[in-house]
PDB file of N, CA and C in Angstrom:
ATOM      1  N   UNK A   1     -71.016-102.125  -1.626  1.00  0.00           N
ATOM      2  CA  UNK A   1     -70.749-101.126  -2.641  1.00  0.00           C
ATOM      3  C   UNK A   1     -70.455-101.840  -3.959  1.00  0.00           C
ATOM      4  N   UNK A   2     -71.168-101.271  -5.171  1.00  0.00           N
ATOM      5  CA  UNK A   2     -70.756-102.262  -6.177  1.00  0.00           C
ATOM      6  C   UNK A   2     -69.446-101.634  -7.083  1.00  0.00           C
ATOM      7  N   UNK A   3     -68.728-102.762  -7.548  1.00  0.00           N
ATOM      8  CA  UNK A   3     -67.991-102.634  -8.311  1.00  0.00           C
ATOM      9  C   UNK A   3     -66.685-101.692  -7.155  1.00  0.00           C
ATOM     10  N   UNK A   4     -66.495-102.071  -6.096  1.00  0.00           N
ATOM     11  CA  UNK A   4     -65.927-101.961  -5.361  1.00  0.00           C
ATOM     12  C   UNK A   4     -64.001-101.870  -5.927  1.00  0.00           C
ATOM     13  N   UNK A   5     -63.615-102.682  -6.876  1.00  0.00           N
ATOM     14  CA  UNK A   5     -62.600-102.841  -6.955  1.00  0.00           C
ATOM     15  C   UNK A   5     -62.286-101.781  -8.284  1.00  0.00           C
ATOM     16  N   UNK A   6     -62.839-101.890  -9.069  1.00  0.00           N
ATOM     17  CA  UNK A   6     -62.964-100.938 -10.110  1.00  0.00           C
ATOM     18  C   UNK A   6     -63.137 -99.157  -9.750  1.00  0.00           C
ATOM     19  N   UNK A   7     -63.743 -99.100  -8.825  1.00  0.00           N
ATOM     20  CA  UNK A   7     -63.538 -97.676  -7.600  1.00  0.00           C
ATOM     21  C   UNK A   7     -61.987 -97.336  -6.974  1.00  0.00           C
ATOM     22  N   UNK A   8     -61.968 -98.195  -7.119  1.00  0.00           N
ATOM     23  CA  UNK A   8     -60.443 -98.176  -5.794  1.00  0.00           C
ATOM     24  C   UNK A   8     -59.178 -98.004  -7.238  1.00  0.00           C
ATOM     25  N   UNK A   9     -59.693 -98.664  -8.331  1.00  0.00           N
ATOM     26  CA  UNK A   9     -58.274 -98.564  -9.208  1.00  0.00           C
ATOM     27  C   UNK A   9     -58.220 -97.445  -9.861  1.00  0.00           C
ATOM     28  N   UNK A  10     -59.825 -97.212 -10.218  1.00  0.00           N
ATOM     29  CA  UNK A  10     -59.871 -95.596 -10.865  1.00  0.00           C
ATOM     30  C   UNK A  10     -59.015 -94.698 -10.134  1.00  0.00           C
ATOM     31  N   UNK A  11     -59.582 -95.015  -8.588  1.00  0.00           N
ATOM     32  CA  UNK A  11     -58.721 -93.409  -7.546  1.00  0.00           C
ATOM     33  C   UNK A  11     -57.312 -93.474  -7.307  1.00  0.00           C
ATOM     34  N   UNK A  12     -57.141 -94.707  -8.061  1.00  0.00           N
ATOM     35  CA  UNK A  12     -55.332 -94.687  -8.064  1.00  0.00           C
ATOM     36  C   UNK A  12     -55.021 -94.389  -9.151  1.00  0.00           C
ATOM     37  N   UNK A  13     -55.243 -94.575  -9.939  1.00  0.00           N
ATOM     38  CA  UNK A  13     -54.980 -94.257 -11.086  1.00  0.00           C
ATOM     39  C   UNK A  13     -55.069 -92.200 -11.279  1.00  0.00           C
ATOM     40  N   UNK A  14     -56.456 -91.758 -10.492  1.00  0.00           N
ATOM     41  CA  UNK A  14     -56.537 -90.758 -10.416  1.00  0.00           C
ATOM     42  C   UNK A  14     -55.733 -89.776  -9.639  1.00  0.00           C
ATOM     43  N   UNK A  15     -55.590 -90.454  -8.440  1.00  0.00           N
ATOM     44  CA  UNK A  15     -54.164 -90.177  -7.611  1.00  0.00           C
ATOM     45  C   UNK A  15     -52.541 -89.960  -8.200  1.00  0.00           C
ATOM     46  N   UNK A  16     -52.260 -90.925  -9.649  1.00  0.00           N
ATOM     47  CA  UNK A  16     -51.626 -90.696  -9.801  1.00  0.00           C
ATOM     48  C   UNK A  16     -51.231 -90.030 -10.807  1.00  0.00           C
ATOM     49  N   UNK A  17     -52.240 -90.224 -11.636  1.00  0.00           N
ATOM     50  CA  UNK A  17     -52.218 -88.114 -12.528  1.00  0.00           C
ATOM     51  C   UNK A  17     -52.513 -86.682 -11.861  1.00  0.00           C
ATOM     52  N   UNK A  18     -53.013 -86.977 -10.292  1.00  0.00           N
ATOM     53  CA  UNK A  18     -52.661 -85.606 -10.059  1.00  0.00           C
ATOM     54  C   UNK A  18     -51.169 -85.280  -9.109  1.00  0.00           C
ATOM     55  N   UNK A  19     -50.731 -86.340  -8.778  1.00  0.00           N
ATOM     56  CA  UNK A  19     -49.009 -86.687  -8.678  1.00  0.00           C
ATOM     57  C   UNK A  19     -48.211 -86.217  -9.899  1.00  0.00           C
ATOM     58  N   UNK A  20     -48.717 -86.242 -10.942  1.00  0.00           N
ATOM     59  CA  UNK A  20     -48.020 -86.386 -12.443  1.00  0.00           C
ATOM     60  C   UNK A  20     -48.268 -84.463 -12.390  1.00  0.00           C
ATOM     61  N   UNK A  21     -49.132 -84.194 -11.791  1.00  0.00           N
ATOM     62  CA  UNK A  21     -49.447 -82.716 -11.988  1.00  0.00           C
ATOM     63  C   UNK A  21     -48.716 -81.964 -11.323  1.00  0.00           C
ATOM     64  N   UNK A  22     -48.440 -82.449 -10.153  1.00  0.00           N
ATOM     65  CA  UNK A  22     -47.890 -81.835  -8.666  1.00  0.00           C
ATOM     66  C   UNK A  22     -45.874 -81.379  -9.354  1.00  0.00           C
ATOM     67  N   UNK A  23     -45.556 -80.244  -9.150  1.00  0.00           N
ATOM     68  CA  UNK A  23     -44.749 -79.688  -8.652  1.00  0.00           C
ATOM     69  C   UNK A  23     -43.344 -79.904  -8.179  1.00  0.00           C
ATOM     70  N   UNK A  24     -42.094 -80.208  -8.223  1.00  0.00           N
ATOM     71  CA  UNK A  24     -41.282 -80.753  -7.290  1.00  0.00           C
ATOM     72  C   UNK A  24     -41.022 -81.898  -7.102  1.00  0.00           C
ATOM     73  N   UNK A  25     -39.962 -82.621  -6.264  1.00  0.00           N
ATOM     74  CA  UNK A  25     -39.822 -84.060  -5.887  1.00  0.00           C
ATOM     75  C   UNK A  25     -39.795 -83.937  -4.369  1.00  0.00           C
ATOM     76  N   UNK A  26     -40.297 -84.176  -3.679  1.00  0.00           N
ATOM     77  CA  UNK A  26     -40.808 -84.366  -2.522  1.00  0.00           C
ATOM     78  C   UNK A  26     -40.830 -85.367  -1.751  1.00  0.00           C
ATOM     79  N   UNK A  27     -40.228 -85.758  -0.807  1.00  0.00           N
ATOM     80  CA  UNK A  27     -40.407 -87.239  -0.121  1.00  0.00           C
ATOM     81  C   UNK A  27     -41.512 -87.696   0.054  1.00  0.00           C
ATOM     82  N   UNK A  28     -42.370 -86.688   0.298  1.00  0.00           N
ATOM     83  CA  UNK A  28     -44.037 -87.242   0.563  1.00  0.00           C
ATOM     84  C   UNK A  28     -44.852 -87.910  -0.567  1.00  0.00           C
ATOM     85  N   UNK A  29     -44.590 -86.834  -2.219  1.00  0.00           N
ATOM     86  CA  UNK A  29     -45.152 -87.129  -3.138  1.00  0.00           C
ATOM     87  C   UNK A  29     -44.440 -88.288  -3.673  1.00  0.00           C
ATOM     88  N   UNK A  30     -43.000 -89.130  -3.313  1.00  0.00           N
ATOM     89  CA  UNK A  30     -42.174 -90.337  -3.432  1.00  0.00           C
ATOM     90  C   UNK A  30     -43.133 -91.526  -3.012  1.00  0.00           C
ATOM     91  N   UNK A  31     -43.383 -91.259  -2.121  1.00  0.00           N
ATOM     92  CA  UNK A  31     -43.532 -92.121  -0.997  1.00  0.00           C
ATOM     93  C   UNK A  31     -45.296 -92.501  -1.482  1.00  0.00           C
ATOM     94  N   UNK A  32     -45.976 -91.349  -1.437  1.00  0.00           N
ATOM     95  CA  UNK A  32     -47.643 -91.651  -2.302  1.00  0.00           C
ATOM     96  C   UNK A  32     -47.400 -92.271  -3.487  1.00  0.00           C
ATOM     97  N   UNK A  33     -46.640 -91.891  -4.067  1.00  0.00           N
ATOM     98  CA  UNK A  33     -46.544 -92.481  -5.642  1.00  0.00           C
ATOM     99  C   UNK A  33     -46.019 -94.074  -5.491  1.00  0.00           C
ATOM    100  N   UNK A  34     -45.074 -94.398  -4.947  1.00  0.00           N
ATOM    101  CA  UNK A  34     -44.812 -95.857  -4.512  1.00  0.00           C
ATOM    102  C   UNK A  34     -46.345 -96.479  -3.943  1.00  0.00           C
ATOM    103  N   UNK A  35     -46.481 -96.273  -2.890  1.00  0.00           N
ATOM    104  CA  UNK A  35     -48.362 -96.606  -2.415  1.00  0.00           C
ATOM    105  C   UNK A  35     -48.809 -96.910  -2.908  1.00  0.00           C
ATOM    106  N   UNK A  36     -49.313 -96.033  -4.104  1.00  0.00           N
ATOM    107  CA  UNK A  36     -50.118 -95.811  -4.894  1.00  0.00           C
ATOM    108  C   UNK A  36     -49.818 -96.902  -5.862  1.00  0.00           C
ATOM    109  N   UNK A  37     -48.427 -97.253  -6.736  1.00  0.00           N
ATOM    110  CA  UNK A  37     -48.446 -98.262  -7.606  1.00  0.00           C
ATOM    111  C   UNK A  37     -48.301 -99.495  -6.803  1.00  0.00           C
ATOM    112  N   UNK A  38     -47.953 -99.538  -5.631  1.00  0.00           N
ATOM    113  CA  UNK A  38     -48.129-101.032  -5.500  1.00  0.00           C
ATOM    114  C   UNK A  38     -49.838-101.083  -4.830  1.00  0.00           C
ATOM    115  N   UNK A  39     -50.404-100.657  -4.623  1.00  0.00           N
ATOM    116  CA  UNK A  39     -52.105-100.532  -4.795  1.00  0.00           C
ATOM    117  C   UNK A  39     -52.778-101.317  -5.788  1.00  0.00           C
ATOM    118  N   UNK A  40     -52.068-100.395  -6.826  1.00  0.00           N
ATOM    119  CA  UNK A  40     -52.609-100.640  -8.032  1.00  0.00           C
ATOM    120  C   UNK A  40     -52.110-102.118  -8.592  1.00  0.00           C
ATOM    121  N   UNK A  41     -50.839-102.651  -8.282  1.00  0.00           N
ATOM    122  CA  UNK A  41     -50.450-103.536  -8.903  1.00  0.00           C
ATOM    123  C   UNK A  41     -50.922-104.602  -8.444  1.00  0.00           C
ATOM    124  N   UNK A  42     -51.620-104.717  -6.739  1.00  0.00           N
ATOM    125  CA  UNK A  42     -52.208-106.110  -6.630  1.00  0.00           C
ATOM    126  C   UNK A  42     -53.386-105.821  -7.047  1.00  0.00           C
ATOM    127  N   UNK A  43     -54.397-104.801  -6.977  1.00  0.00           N
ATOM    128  CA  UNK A  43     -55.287-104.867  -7.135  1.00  0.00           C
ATOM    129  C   UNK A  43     -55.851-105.404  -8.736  1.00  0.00           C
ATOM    130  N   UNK A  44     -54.445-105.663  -9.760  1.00  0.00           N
ATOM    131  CA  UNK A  44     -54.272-105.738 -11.405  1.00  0.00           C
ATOM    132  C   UNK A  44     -54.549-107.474 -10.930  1.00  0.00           C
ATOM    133  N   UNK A  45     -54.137-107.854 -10.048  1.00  0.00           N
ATOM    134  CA  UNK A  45     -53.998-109.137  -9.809  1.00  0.00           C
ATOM    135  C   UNK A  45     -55.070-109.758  -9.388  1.00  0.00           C
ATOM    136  N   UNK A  46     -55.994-109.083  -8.621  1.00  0.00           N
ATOM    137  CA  UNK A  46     -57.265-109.841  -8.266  1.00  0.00           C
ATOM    138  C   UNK A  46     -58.620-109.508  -8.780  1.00  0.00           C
ATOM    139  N   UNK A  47     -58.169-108.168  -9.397  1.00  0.00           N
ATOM    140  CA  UNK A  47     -59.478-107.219 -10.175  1.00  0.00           C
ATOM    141  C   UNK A  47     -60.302-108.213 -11.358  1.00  0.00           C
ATOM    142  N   UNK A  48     -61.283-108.901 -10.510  1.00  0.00           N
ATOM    143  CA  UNK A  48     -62.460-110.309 -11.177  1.00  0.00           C
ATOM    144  C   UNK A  48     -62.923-109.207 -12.812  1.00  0.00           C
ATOM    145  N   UNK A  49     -62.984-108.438 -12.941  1.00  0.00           N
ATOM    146  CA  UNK A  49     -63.862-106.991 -13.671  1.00  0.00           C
ATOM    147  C   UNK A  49     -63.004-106.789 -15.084  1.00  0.00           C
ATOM    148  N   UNK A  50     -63.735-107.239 -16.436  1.00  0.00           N
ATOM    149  CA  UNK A  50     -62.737-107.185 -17.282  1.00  0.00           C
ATOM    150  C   UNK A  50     -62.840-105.916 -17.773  1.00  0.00           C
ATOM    151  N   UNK A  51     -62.699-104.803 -18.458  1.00  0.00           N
ATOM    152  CA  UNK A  51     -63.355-103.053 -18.706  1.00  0.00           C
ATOM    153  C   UNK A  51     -61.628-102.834 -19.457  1.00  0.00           C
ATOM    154  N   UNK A  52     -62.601-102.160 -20.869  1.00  0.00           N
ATOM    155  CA  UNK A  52     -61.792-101.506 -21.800  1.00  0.00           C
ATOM    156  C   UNK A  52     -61.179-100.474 -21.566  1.00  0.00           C
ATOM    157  N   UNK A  53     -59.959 -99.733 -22.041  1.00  0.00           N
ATOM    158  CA  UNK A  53     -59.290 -98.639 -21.905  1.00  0.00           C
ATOM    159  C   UNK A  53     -60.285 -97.240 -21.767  1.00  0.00           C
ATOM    160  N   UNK A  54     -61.253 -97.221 -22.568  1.00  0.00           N
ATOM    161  CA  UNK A  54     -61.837 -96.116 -22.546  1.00  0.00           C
ATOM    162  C   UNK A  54     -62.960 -96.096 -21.299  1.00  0.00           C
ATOM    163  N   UNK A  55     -63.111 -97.019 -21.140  1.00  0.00           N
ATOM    164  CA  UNK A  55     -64.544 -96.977 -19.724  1.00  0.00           C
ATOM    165  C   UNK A  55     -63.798 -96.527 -18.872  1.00  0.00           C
ATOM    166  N   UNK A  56     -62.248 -97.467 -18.546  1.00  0.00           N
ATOM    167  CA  UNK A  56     -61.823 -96.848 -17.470  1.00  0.00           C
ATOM    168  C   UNK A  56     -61.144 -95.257 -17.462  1.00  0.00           C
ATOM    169  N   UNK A  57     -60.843 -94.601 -18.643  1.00  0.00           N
ATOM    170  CA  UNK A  57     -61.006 -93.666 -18.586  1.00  0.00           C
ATOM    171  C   UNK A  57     -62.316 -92.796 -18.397  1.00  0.00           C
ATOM    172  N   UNK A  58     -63.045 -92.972 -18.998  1.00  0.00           N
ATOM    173  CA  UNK A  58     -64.217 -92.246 -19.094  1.00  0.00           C
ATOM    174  C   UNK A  58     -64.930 -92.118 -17.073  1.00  0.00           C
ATOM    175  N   UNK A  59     -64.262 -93.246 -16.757  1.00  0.00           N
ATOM    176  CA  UNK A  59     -65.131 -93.370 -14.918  1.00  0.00           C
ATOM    177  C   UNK A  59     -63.895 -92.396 -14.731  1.00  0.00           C
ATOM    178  N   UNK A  60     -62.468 -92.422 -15.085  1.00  0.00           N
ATOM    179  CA  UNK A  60     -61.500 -92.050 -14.424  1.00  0.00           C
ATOM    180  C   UNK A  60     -61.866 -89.652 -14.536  1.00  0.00           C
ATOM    181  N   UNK A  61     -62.388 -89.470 -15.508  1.00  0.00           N
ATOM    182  CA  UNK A  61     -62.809 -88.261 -16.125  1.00  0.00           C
ATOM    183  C   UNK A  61     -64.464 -87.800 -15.209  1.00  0.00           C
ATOM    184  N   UNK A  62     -65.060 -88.738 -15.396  1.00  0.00           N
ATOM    185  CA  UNK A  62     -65.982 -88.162 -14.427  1.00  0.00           C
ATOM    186  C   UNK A  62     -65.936 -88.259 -12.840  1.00  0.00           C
ATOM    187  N   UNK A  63     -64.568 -89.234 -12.463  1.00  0.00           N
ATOM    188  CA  UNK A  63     -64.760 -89.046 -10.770  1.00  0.00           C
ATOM    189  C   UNK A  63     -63.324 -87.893 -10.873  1.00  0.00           C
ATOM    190  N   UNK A  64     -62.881 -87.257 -11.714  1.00  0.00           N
ATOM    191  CA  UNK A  64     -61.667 -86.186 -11.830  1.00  0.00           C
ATOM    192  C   UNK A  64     -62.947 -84.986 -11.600  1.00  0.00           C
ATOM    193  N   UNK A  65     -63.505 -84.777 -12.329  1.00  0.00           N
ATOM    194  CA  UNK A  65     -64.514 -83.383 -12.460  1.00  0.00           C
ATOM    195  C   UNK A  65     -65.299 -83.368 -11.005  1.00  0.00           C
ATOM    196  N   UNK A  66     -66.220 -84.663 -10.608  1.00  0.00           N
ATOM    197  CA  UNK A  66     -66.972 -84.725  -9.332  1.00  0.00           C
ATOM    198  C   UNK A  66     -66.313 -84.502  -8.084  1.00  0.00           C
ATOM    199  N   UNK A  67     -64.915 -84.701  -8.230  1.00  0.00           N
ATOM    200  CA  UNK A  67     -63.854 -84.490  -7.041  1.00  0.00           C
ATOM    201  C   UNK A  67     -63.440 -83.091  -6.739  1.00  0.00           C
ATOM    202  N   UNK A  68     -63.284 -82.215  -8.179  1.00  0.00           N
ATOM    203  CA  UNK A  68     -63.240 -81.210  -8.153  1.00  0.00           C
ATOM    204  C   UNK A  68     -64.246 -80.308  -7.523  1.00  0.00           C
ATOM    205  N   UNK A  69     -65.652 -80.484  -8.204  1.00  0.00           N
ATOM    206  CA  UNK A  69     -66.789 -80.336  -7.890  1.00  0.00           C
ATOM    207  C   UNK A  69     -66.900 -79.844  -6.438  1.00  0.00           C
ATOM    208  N   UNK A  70     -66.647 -81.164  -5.674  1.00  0.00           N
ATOM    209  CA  UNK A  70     -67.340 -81.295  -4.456  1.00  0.00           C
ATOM    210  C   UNK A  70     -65.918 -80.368  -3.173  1.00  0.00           C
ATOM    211  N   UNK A  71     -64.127 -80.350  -3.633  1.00  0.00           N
ATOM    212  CA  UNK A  71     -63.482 -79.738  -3.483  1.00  0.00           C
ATOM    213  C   UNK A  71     -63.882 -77.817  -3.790  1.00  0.00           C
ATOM    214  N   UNK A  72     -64.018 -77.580  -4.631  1.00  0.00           N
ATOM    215  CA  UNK A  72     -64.030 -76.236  -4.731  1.00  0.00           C
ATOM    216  C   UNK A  72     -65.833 -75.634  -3.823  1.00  0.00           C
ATOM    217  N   UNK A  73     -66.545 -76.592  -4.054  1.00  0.00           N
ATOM    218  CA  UNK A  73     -67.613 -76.364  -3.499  1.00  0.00           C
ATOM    219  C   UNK A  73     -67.423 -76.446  -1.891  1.00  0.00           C
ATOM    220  N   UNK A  74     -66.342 -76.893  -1.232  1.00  0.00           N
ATOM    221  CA  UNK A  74     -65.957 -76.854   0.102  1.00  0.00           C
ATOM    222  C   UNK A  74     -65.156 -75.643   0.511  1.00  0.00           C
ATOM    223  N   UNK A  75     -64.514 -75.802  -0.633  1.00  0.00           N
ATOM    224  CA  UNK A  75     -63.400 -74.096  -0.543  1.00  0.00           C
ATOM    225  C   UNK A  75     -64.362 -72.862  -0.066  1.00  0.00           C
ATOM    226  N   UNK A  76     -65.156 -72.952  -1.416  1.00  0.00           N
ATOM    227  CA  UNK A  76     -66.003 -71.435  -1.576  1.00  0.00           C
ATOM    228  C   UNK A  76     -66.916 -71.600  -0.195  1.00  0.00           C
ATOM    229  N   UNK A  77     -67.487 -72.701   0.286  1.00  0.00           N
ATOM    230  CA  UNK A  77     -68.424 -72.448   1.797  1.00  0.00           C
ATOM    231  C   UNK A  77     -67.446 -71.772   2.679  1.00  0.00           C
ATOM    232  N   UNK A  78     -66.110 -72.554   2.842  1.00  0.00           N
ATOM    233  CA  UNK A  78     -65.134 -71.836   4.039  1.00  0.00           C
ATOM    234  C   UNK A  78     -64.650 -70.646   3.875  1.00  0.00           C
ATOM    235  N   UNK A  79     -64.626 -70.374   2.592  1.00  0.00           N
ATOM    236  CA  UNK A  79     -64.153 -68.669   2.292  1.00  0.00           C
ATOM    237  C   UNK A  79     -65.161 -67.544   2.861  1.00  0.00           C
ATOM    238  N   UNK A  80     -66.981 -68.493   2.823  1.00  0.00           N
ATOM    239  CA  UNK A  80     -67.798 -67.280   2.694  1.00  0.00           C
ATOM    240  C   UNK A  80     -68.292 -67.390   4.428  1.00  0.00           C
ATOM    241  N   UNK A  81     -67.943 -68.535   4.902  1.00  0.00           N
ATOM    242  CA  UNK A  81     -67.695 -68.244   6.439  1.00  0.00           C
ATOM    243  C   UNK A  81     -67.425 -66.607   7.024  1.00  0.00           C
TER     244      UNK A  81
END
């Protein structure tokens, strides 16, 4: 898979704005959010891939919409079950 590491930081990163979205304090959403930054923090450490603020936003914006996408497009099949 290319660019393998740059995938994995986006979805943490993405993971953790929809944490930032979520509701409440929760042991569960504690506990993902810890995960989640130490994920991210080795992966800061070995990530070979140098990429500007905006690319990684811009991947981080189109795998936010495609996630949605492919989520609500699962919803609406099981609803029309």
């Amino acid at each position: 898979m290319k660019n393998l590491e740059i995938k994995i930081f986006s979805l943490c990163v993405l993971l953790q704005e929809m944490l930032d979205e979520t509701e409440g304090h929760t042991n569960f959403k504690h506990k993902v959010r810890y995960h989640v930054n130490s994920l991210q923090k080795e992966l800061d450490k070995i990530l070979d891939v140098e990429f500007e603020e905006d690319n990684v936003s811009l991947l981080i914006s189109h795998a936010t919409k495609s996630l949605e996408y492919v989520f609500d497009t699962m919803i609406e099949e099981e609803e029309d079950k």
